[in-house]
Protein backbone atom coordinates (compact mmCIF):
# COMPACT_ATOMS: atom_id res chain seq x y z
CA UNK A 1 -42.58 -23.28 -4.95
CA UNK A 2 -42.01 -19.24 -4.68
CA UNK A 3 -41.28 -19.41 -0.67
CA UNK A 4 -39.24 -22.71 -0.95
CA UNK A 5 -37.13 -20.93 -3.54
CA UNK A 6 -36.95 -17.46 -1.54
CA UNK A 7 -36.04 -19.54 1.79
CA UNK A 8 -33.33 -21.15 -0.05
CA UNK A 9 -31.79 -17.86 -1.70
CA UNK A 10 -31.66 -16.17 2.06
CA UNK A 11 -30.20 -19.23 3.61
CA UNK A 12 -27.22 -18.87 0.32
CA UNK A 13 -27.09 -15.50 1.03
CA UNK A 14 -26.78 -15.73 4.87
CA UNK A 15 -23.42 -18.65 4.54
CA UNK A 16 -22.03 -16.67 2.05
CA UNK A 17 -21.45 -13.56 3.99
CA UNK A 18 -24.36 -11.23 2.90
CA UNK A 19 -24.11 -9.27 -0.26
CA UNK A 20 -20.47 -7.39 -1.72
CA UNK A 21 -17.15 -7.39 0.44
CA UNK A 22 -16.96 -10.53 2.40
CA UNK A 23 -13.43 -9.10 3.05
CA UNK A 24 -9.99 -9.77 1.62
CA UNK A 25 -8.61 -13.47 0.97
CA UNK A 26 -4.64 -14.22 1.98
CA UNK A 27 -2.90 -17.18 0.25
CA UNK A 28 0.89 -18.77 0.18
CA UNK A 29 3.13 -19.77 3.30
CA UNK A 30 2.38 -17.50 6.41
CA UNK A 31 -0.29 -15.31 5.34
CA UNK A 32 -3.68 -15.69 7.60
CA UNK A 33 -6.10 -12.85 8.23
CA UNK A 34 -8.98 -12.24 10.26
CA UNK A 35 -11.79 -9.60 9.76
CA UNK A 36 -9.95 -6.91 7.28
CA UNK A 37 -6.39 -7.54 8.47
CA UNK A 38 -4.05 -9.88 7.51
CA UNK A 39 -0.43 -10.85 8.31
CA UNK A 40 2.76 -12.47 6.34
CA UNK A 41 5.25 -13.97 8.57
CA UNK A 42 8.26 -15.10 6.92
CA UNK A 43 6.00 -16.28 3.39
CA UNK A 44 7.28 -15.95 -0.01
CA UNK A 45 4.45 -15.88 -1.37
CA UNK A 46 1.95 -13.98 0.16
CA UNK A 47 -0.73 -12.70 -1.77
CA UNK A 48 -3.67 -10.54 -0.37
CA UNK A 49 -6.59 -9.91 -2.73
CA UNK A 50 -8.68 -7.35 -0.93
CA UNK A 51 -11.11 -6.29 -3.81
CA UNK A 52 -13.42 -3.47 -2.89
CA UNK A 53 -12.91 -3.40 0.79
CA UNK A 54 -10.29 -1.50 2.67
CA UNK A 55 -7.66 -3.56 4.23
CA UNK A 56 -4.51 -4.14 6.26
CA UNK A 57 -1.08 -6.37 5.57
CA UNK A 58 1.73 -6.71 7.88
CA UNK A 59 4.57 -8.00 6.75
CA UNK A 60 7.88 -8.82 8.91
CA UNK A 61 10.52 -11.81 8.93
CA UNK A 62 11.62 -11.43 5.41
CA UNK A 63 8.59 -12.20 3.99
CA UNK A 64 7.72 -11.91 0.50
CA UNK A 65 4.21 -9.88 0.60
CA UNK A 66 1.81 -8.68 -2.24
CA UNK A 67 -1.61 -6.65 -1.53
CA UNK A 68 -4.18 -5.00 -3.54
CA UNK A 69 -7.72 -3.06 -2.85
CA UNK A 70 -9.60 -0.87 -4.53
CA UNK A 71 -10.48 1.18 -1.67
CA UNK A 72 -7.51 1.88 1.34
CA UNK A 73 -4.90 -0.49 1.63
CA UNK A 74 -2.75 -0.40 5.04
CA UNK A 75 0.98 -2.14 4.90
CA UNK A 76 3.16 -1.82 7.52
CA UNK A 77 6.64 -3.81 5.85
CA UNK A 78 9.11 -4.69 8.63
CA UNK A 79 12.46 -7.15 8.94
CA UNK A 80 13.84 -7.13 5.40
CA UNK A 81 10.80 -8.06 3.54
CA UNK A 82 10.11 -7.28 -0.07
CA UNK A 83 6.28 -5.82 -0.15
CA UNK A 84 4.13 -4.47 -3.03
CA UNK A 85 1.03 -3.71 -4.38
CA UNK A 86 -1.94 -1.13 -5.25
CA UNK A 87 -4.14 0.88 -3.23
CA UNK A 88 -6.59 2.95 -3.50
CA UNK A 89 -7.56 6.98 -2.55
CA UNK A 90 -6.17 7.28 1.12
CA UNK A 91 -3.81 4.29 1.01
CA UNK A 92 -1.06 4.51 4.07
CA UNK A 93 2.22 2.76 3.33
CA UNK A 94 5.07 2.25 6.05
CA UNK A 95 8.74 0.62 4.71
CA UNK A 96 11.47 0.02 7.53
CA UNK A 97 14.00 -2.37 8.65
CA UNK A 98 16.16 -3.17 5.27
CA UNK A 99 12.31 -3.48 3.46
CA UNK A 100 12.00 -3.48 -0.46
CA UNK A 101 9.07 -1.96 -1.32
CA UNK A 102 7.18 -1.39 -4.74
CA UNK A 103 3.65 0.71 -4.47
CA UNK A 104 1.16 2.82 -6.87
CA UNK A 105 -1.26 4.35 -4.28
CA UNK A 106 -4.50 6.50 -5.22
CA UNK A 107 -5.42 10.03 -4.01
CA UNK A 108 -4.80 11.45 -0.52
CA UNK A 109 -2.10 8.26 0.01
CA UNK A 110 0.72 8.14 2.79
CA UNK A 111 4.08 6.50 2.31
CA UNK A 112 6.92 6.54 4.93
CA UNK A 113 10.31 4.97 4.34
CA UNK A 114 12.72 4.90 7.06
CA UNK A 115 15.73 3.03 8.70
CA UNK A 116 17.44 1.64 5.28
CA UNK A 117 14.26 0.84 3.07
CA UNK A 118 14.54 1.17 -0.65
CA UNK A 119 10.74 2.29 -1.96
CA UNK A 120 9.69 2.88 -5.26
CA UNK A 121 6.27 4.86 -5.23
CA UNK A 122 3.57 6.36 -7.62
CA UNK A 123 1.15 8.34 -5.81
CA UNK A 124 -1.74 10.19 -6.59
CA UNK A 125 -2.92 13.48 -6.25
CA UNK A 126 -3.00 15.47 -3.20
CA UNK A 127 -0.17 12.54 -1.47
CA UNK A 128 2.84 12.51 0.68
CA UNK A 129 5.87 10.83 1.11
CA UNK A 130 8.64 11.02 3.75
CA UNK A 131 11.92 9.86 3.50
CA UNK A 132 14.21 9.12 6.37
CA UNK A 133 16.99 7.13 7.67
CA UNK A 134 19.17 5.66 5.10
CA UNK A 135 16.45 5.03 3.12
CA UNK A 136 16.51 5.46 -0.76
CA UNK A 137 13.17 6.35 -2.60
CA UNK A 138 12.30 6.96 -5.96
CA UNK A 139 8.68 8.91 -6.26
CA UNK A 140 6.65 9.58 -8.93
CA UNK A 141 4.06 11.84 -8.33
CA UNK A 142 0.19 11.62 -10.85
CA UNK A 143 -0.98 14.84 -9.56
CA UNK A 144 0.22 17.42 -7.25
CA UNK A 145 2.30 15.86 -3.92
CA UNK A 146 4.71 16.28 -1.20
CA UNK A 147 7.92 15.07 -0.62
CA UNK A 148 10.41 15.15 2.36
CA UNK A 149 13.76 13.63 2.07
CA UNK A 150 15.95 13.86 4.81
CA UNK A 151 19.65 14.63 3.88
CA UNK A 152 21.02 11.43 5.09
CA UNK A 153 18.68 9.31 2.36
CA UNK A 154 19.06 9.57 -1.56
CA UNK A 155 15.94 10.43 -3.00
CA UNK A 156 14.56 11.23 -6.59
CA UNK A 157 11.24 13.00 -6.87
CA UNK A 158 9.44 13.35 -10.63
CA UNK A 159 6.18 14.83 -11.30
CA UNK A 160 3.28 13.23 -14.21
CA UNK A 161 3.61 11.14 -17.07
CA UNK A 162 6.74 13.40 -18.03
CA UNK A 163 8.85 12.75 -15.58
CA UNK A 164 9.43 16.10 -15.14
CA UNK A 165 12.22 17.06 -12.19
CA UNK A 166 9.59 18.15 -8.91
CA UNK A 167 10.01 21.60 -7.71
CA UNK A 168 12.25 21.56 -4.59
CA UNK A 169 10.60 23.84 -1.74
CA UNK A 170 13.36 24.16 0.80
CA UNK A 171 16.04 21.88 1.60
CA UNK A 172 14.93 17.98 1.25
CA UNK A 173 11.25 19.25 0.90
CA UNK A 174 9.78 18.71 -2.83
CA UNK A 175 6.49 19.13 -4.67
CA UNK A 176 4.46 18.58 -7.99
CA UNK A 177 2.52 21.26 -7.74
CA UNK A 178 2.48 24.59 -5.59
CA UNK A 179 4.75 24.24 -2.76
């Protein structure tokens, strides 16, 4: 009884992926994925769930995209498309092309906004943002960060749970924290 029990657990264990991850799960109109990385072409309701696994999302054709991981979560946000979510420490965010996005990233994150994007960020500790194009970004800052606005965008930088106004640097270069 013992080994027909302990064959039957391993074969579970083997269709269900092994133990932990299995990787992230993508539903509504045009999202697919395959391995960690998924896509959302032209959805309005994509949704990517990618738990405690680091991930990827691609959004383009106006699509309407939504990701979250615990651990790093890569979203490149193309074509007019409204993206958001949360991502972990050493998240990397990119916003062009008319994009709307809406992130809170952990520790060590990346966020680039460029072209005419409008991004509204919270960032951890020890993150960066940049700025550029016609792009307008709003960033809120946990712990100390670094932000680069380039003249052309309009840009609004605060630092903790204050608010408080970031230190500005040099021209279009801000900072929560030591510059």
């Amino acid at each position: 009884m013992h080994l027909i029990l302990t064959v039957i657990l391993g074969i579970s264990i083997a269709l269900a992926g092994g133990c932990g991850g299995g990787g992230p799960t993508c539903a509504g109109t045009g999202c697919v994925c395959a391995d960690t990385a998924c896509t959302c072409t032209a959805g309005t309701d994509c949704k990517t769930e990618c738990g405690d696994d680091a991930c990827s999302l691609a959004c383009s054709q106006s699509a309407k995209c939504n990701g979250n991981s615990d651990d790093a979560l890569t979203v490149t946000c193309n074509d007019s498309s409204a993206c958001k979510g949360i991502g972990g420490n050493a998240s990397r965010v990119t916003c062009s092309s008319s994009t709307n996005c809406d992130f809170k990233l952990g520790t060590a994150s990346m966020a680039t906004c460029d072209t005419s994007a409008t991004c509204k960020l919270q960032l951890g500790t020890a993150s960066t943002a940049t700025c550029s194009g016609s792009s307008t970004c709003n960033v809120k800052c946990d712990g100390d960060c670094h932000v680069t606005c380039a003249a052309s965008t309009q840009c609004s930088v605060t630092c903790g749970a204050a608010g408080s106004p970031a230190t500005t640097c040099s021209a279009g270069v801000f900072a929560c924290g030591a510059c």
